[in-house]
PDB file of N, CA and C in Angstrom:
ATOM      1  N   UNK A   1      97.960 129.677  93.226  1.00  0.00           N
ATOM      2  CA  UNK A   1      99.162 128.871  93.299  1.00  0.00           C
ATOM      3  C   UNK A   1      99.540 128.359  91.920  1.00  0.00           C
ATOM      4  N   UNK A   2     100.926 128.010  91.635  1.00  0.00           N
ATOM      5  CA  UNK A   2     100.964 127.958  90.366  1.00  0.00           C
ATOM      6  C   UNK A   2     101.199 126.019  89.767  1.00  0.00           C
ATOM      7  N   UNK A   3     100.457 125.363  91.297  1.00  0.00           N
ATOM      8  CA  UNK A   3     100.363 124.065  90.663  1.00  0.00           C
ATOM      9  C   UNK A   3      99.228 123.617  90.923  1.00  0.00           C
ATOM     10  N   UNK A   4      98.050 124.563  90.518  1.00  0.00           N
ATOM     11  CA  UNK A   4      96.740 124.655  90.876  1.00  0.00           C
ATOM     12  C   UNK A   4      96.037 124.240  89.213  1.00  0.00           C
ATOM     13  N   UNK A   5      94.717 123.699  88.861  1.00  0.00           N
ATOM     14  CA  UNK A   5      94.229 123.511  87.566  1.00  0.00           C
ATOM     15  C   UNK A   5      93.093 123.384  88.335  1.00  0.00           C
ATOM     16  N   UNK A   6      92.163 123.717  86.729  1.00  0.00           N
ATOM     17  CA  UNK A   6      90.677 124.167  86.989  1.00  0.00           C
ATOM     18  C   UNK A   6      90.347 122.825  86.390  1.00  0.00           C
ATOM     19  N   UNK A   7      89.299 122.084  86.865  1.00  0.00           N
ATOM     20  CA  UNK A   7      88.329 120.845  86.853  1.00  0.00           C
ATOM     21  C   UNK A   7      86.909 121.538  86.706  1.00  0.00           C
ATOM     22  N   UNK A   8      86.133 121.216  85.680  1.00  0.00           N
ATOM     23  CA  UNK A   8      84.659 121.056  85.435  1.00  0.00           C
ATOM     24  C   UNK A   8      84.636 119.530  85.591  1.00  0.00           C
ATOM     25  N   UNK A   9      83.177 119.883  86.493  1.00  0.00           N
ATOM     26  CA  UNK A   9      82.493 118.623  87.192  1.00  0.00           C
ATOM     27  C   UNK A   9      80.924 118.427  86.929  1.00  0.00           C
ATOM     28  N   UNK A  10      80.128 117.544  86.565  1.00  0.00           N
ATOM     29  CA  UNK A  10      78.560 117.546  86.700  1.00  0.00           C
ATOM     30  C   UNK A  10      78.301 116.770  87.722  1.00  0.00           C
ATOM     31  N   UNK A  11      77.460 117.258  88.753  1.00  0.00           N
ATOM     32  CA  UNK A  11      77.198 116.599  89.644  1.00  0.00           C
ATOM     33  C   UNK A  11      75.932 117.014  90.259  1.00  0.00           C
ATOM     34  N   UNK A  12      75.286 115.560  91.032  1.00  0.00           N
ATOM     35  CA  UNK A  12      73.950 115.637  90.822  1.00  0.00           C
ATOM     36  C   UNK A  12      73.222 116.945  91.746  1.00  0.00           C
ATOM     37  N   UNK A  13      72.038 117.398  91.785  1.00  0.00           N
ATOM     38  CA  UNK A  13      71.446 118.857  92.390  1.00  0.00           C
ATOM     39  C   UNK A  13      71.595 118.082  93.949  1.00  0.00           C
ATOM     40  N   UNK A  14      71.484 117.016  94.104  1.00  0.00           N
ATOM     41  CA  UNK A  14      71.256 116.497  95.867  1.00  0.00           C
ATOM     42  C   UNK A  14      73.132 117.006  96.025  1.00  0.00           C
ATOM     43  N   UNK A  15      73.787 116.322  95.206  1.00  0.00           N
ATOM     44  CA  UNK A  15      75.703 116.320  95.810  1.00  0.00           C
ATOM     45  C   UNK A  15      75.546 117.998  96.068  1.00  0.00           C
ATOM     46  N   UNK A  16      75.273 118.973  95.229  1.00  0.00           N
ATOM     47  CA  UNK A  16      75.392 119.855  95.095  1.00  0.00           C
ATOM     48  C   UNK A  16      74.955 121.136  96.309  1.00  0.00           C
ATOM     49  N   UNK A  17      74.006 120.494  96.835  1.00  0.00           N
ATOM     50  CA  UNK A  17      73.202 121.260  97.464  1.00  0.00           C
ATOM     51  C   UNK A  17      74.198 120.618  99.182  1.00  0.00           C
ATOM     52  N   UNK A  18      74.372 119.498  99.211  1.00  0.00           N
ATOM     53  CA  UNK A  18      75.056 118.848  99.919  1.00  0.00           C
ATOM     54  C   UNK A  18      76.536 119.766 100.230  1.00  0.00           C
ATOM     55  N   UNK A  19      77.053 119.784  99.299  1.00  0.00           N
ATOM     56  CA  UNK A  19      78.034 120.512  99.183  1.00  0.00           C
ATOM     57  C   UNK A  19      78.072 122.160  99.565  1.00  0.00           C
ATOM     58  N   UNK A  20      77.080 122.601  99.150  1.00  0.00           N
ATOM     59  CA  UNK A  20      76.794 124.194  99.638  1.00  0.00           C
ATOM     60  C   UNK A  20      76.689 124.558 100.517  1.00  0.00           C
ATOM     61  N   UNK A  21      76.153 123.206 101.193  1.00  0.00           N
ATOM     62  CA  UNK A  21      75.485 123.174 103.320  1.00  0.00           C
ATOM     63  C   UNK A  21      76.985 123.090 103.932  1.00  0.00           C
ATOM     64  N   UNK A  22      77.404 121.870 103.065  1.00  0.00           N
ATOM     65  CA  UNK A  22      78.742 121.606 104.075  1.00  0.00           C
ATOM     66  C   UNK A  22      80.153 123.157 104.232  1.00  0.00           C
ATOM     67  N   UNK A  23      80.052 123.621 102.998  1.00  0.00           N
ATOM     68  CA  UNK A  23      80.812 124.457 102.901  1.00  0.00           C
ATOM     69  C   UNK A  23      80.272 126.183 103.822  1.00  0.00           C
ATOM     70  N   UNK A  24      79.119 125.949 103.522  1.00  0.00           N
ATOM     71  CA  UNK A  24      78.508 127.392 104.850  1.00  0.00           C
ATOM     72  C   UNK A  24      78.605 126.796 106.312  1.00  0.00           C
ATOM     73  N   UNK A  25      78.411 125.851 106.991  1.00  0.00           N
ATOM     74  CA  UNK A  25      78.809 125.265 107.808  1.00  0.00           C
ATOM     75  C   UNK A  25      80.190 125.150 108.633  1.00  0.00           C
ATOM     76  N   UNK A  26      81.357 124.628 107.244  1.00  0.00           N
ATOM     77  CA  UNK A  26      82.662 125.012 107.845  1.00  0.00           C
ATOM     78  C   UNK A  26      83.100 126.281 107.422  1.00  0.00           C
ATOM     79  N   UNK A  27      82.913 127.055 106.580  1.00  0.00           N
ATOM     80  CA  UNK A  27      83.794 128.118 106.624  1.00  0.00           C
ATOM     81  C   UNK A  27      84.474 128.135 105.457  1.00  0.00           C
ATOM     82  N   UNK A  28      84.517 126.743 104.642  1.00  0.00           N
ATOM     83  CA  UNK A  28      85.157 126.249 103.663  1.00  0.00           C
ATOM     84  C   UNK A  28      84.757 126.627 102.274  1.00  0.00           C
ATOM     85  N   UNK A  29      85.914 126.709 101.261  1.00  0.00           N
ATOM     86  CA  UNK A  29      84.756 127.087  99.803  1.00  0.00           C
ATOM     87  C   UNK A  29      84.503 125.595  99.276  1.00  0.00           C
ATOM     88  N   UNK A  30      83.563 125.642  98.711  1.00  0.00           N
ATOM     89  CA  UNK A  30      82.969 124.714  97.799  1.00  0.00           C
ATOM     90  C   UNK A  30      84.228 123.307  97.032  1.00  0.00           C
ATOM     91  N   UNK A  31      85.369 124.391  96.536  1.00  0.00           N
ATOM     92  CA  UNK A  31      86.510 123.900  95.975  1.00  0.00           C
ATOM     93  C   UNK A  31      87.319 123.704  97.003  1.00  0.00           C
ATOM     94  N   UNK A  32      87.441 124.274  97.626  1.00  0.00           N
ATOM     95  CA  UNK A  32      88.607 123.728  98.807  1.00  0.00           C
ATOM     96  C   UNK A  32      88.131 122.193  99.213  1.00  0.00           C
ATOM     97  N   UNK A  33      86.635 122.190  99.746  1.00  0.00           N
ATOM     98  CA  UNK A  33      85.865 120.713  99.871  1.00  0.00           C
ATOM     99  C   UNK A  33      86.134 120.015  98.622  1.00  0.00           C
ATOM    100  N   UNK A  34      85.791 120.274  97.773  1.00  0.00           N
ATOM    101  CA  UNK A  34      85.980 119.174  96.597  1.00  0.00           C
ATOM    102  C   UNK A  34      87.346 118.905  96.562  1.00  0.00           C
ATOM    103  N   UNK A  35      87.845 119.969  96.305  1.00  0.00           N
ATOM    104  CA  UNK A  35      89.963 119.237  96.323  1.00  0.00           C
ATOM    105  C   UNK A  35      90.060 118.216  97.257  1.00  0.00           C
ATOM    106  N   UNK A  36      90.156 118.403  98.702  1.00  0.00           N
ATOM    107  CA  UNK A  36      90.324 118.060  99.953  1.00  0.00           C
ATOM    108  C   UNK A  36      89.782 116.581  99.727  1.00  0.00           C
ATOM    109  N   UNK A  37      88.449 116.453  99.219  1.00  0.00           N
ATOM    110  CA  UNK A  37      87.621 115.076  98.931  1.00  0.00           C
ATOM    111  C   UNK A  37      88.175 114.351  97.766  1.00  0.00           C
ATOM    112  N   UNK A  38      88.548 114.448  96.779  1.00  0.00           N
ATOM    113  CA  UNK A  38      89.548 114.317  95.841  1.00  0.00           C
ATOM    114  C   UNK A  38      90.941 113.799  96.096  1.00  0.00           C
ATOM    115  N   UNK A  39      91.358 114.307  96.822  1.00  0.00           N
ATOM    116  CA  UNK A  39      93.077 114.079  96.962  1.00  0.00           C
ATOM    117  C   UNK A  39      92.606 112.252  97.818  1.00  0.00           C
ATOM    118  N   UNK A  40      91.988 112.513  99.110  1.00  0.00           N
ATOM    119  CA  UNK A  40      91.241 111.528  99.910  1.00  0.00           C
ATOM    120  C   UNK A  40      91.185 110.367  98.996  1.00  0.00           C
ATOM    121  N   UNK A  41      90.230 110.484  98.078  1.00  0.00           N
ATOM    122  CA  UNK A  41      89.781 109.486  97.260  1.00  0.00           C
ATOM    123  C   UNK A  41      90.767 109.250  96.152  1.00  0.00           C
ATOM    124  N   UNK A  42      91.862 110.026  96.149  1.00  0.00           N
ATOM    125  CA  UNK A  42      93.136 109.750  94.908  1.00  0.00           C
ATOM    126  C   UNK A  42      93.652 108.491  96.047  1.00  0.00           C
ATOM    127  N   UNK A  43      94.188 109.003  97.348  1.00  0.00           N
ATOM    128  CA  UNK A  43      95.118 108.306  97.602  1.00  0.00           C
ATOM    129  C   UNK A  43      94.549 107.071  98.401  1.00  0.00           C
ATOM    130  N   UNK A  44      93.321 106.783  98.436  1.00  0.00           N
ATOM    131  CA  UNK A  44      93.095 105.539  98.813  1.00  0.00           C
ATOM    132  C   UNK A  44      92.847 104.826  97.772  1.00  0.00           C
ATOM    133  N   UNK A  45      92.391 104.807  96.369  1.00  0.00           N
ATOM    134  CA  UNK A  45      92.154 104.323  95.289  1.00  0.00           C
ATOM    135  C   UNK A  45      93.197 104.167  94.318  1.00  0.00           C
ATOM    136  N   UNK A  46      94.411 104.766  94.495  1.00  0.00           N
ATOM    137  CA  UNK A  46      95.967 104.710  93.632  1.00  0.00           C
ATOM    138  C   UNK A  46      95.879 103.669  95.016  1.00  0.00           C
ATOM    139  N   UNK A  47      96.236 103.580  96.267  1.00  0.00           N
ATOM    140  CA  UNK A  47      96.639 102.706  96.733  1.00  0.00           C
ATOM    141  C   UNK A  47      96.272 101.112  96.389  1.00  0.00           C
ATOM    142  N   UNK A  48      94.879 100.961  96.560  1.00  0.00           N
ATOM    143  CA  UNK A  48      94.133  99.733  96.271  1.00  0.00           C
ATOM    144  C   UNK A  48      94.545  99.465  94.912  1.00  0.00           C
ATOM    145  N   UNK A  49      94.882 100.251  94.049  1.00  0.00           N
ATOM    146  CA  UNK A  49      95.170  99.856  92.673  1.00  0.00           C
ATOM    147  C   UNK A  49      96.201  99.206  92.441  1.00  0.00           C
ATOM    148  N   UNK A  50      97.068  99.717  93.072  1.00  0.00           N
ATOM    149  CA  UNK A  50      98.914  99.311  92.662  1.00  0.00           C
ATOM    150  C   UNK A  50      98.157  98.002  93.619  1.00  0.00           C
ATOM    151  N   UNK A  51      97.979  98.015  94.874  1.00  0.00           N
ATOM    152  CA  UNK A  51      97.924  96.650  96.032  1.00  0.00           C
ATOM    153  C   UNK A  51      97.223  95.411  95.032  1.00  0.00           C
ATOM    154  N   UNK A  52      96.140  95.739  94.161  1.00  0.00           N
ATOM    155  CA  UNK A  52      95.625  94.745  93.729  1.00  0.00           C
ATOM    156  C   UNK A  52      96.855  94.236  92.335  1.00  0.00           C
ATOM    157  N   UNK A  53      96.691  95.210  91.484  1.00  0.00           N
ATOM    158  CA  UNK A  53      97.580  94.877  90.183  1.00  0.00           C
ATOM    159  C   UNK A  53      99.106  93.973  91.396  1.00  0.00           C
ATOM    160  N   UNK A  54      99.430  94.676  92.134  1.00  0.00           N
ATOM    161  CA  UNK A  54     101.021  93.588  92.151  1.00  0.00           C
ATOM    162  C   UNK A  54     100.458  92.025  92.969  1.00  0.00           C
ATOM    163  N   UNK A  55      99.238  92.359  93.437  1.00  0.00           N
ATOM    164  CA  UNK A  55      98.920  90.809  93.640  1.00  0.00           C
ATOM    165  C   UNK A  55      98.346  89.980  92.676  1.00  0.00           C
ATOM    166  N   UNK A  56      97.760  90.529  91.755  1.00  0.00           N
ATOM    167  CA  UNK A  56      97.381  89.861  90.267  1.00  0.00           C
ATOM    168  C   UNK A  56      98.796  89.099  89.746  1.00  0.00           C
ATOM    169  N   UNK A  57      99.604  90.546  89.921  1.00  0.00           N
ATOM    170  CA  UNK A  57     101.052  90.065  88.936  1.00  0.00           C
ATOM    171  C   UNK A  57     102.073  88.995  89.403  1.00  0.00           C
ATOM    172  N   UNK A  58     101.731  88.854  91.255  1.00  0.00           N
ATOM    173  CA  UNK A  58     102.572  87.615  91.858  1.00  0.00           C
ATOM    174  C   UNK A  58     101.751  86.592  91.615  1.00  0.00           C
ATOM    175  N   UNK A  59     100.576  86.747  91.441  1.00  0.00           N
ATOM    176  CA  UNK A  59      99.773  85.267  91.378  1.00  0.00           C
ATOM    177  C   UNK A  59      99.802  84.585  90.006  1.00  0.00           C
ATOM    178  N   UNK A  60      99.543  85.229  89.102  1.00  0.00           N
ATOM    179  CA  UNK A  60     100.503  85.239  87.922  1.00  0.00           C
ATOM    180  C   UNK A  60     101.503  84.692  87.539  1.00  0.00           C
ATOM    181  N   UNK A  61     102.785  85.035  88.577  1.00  0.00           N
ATOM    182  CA  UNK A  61     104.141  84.370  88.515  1.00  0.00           C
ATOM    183  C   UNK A  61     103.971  82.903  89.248  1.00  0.00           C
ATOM    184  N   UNK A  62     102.754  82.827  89.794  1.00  0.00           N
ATOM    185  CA  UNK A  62     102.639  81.694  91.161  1.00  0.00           C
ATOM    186  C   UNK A  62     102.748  81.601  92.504  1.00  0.00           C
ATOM    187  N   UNK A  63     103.258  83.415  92.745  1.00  0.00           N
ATOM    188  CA  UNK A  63     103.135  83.052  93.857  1.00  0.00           C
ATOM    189  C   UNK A  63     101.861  83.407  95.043  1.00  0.00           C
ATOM    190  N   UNK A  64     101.648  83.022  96.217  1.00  0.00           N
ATOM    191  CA  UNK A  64     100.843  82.489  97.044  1.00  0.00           C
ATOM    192  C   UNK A  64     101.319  83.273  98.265  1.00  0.00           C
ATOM    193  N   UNK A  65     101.063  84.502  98.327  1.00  0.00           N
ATOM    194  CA  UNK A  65     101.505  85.468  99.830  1.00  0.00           C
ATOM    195  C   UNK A  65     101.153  84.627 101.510  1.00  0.00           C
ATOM    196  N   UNK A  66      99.775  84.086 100.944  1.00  0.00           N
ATOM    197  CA  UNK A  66      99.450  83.622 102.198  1.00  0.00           C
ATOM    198  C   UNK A  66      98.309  82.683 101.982  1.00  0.00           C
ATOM    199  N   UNK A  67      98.445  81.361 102.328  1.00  0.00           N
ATOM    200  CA  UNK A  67      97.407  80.547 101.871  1.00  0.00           C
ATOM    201  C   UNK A  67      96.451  80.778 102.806  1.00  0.00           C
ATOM    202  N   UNK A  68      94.845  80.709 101.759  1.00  0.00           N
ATOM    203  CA  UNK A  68      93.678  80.741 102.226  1.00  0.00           C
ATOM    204  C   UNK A  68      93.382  79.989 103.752  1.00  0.00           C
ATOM    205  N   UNK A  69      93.826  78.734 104.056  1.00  0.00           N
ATOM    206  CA  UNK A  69      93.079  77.783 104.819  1.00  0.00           C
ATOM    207  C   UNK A  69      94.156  78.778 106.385  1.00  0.00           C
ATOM    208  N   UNK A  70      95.275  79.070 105.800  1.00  0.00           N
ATOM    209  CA  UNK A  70      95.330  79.986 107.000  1.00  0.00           C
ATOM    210  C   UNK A  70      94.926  81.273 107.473  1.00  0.00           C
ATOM    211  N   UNK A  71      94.866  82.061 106.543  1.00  0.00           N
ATOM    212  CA  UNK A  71      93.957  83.290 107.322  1.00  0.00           C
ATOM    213  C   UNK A  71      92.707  82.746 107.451  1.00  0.00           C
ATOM    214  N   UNK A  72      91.637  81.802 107.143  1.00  0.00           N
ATOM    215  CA  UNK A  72      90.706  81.678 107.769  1.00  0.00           C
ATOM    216  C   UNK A  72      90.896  80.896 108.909  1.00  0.00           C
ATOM    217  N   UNK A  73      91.772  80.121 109.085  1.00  0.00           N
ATOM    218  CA  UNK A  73      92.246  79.970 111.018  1.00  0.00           C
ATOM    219  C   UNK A  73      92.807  80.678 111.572  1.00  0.00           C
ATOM    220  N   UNK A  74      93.374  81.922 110.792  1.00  0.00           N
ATOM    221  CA  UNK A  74      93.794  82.875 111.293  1.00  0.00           C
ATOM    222  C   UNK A  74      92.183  84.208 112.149  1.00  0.00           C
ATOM    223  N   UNK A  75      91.840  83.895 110.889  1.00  0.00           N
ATOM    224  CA  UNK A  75      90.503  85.300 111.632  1.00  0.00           C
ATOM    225  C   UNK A  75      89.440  84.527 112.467  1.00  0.00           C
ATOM    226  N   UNK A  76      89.140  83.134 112.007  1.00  0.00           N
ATOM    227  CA  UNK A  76      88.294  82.444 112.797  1.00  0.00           C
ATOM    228  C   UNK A  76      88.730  83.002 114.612  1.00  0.00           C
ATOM    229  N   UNK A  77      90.206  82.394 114.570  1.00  0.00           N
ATOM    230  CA  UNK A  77      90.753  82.756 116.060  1.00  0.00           C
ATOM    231  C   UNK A  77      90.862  83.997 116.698  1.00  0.00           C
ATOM    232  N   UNK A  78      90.214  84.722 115.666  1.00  0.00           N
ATOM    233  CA  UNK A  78      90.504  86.331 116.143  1.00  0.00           C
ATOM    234  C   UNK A  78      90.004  86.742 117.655  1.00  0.00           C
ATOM    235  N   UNK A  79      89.766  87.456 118.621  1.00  0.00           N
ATOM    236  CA  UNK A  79      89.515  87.906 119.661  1.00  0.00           C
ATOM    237  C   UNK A  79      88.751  86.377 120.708  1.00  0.00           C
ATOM    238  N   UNK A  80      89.666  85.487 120.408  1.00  0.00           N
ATOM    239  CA  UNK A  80      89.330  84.126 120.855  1.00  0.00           C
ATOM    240  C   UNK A  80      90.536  83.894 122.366  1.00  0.00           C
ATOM    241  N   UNK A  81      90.209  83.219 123.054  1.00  0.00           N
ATOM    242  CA  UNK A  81      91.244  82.671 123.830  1.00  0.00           C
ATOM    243  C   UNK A  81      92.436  82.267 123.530  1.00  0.00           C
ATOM    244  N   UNK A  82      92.547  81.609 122.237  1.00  0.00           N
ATOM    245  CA  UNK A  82      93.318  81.151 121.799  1.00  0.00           C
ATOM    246  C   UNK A  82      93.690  81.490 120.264  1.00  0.00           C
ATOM    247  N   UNK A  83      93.992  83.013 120.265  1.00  0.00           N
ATOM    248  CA  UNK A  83      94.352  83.856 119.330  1.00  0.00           C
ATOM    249  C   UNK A  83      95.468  83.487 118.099  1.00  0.00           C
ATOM    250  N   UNK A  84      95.449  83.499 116.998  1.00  0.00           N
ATOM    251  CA  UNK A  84      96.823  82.770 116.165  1.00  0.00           C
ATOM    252  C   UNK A  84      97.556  84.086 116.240  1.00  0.00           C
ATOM    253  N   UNK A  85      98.727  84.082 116.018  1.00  0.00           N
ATOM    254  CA  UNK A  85      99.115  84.826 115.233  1.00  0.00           C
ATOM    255  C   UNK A  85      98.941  85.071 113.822  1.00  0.00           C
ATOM    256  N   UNK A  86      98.963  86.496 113.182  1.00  0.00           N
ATOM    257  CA  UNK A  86      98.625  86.742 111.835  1.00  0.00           C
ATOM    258  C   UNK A  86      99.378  85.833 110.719  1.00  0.00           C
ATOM    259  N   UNK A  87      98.933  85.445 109.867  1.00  0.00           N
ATOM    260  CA  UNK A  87      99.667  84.372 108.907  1.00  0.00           C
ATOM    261  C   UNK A  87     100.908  85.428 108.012  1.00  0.00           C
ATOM    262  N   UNK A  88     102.091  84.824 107.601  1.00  0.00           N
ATOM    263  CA  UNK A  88     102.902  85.630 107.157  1.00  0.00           C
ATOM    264  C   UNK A  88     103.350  85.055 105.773  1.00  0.00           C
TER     265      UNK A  88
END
Protein backbone atom coordinates (compact mmCIF):
# COMPACT_ATOMS: atom_id res chain seq x y z
CA UNK A 1 0.00 0.00 0.00
CA UNK A 2 1.37 3.21 -0.70
CA UNK A 3 0.68 4.78 2.86
CA UNK A 4 2.46 1.97 4.43
CA UNK A 5 6.29 2.67 6.26
CA UNK A 6 8.71 0.28 7.61
CA UNK A 7 9.38 0.62 11.61
CA UNK A 8 12.48 -1.16 13.27
CA UNK A 9 11.64 -2.18 16.73
CA UNK A 10 13.85 -3.92 19.72
CA UNK A 11 11.89 -5.83 21.70
CA UNK A 12 12.37 -8.06 24.47
CA UNK A 13 12.95 -12.27 23.47
CA UNK A 14 9.67 -12.93 26.03
CA UNK A 15 7.43 -9.88 23.69
CA UNK A 16 8.86 -11.64 20.87
CA UNK A 17 8.26 -15.08 21.30
CA UNK A 18 4.79 -13.83 22.61
CA UNK A 19 4.21 -12.40 19.48
CA UNK A 20 5.17 -15.45 17.23
CA UNK A 21 2.55 -17.68 19.35
CA UNK A 22 -0.04 -15.08 18.93
CA UNK A 23 0.43 -14.66 15.27
CA UNK A 24 0.53 -18.79 14.45
CA UNK A 25 -2.51 -18.98 16.47
CA UNK A 26 -4.55 -16.33 14.54
CA UNK A 27 -3.51 -16.64 11.19
CA UNK A 28 -2.07 -13.18 11.51
CA UNK A 29 1.53 -11.89 10.46
CA UNK A 30 3.67 -10.72 13.09
CA UNK A 31 3.24 -7.00 11.51
CA UNK A 32 -0.24 -7.01 10.91
CA UNK A 33 -0.31 -7.72 15.06
CA UNK A 34 2.08 -5.10 15.76
CA UNK A 35 0.30 -2.38 13.45
CA UNK A 36 -3.16 -3.40 14.76
CA UNK A 37 -1.50 -3.01 18.54
CA UNK A 38 -0.03 0.28 17.63
CA UNK A 39 -2.81 2.14 16.02
CA UNK A 40 -4.84 0.78 19.58
CA UNK A 41 -2.26 2.32 21.66
CA UNK A 42 -1.95 5.61 19.22
CA UNK A 43 -5.49 6.29 19.70
CA UNK A 44 -6.01 5.83 23.27
CA UNK A 45 -2.81 7.72 24.25
CA UNK A 46 -3.28 10.88 21.56
CA UNK A 47 -6.61 10.79 23.30
CA UNK A 48 -5.52 11.00 27.05
CA UNK A 49 -3.00 13.49 25.83
CA UNK A 50 -5.00 16.25 24.19
CA UNK A 51 -7.84 15.29 27.42
CA UNK A 52 -5.10 16.02 29.91
CA UNK A 53 -3.09 19.09 28.18
CA UNK A 54 -6.74 21.02 27.61
CA UNK A 55 -7.46 20.37 31.28
CA UNK A 56 -4.02 21.64 32.40
CA UNK A 57 -4.73 24.64 29.99
CA UNK A 58 -8.43 25.44 31.58
CA UNK A 59 -7.05 25.13 34.99
CA UNK A 60 -4.53 27.43 34.08
CA UNK A 61 -7.04 29.98 32.85
CA UNK A 62 -9.01 29.07 36.28
CA UNK A 63 -11.27 27.25 35.30
CA UNK A 64 -12.88 24.39 37.52
CA UNK A 65 -14.99 21.74 35.14
CA UNK A 66 -16.28 20.16 38.14
CA UNK A 67 -15.56 20.67 41.74
CA UNK A 68 -13.92 17.93 43.72
CA UNK A 69 -16.36 17.79 46.86
CA UNK A 70 -18.91 16.93 44.13
CA UNK A 71 -17.85 14.06 42.25
CA UNK A 72 -16.88 12.57 45.44
CA UNK A 73 -20.72 12.81 46.47
CA UNK A 74 -21.18 12.11 43.28
CA UNK A 75 -19.33 8.45 43.18
CA UNK A 76 -19.73 7.94 46.92
CA UNK A 77 -23.66 7.68 45.79
CA UNK A 78 -22.92 5.53 43.02
CA UNK A 79 -25.06 2.19 42.82
CA UNK A 80 -26.70 3.50 46.19
CA UNK A 81 -30.45 3.99 46.76
CA UNK A 82 -30.09 7.24 46.54
CA UNK A 83 -28.02 7.74 43.38
CA UNK A 84 -26.83 11.61 42.41
CA UNK A 85 -26.82 12.48 39.32
CA UNK A 86 -23.35 12.89 37.51
CA UNK A 87 -21.88 16.39 38.42
CA UNK A 88 -21.82 18.75 35.33
Amino acid sequence: MADDATLTIHVGERSLVRLQALAAQTGQSEAALVGEALEAYLDLHEWQATAIAEAVAGSKAGEVPIEHDRMVAWLKSCSTANELPPPQ
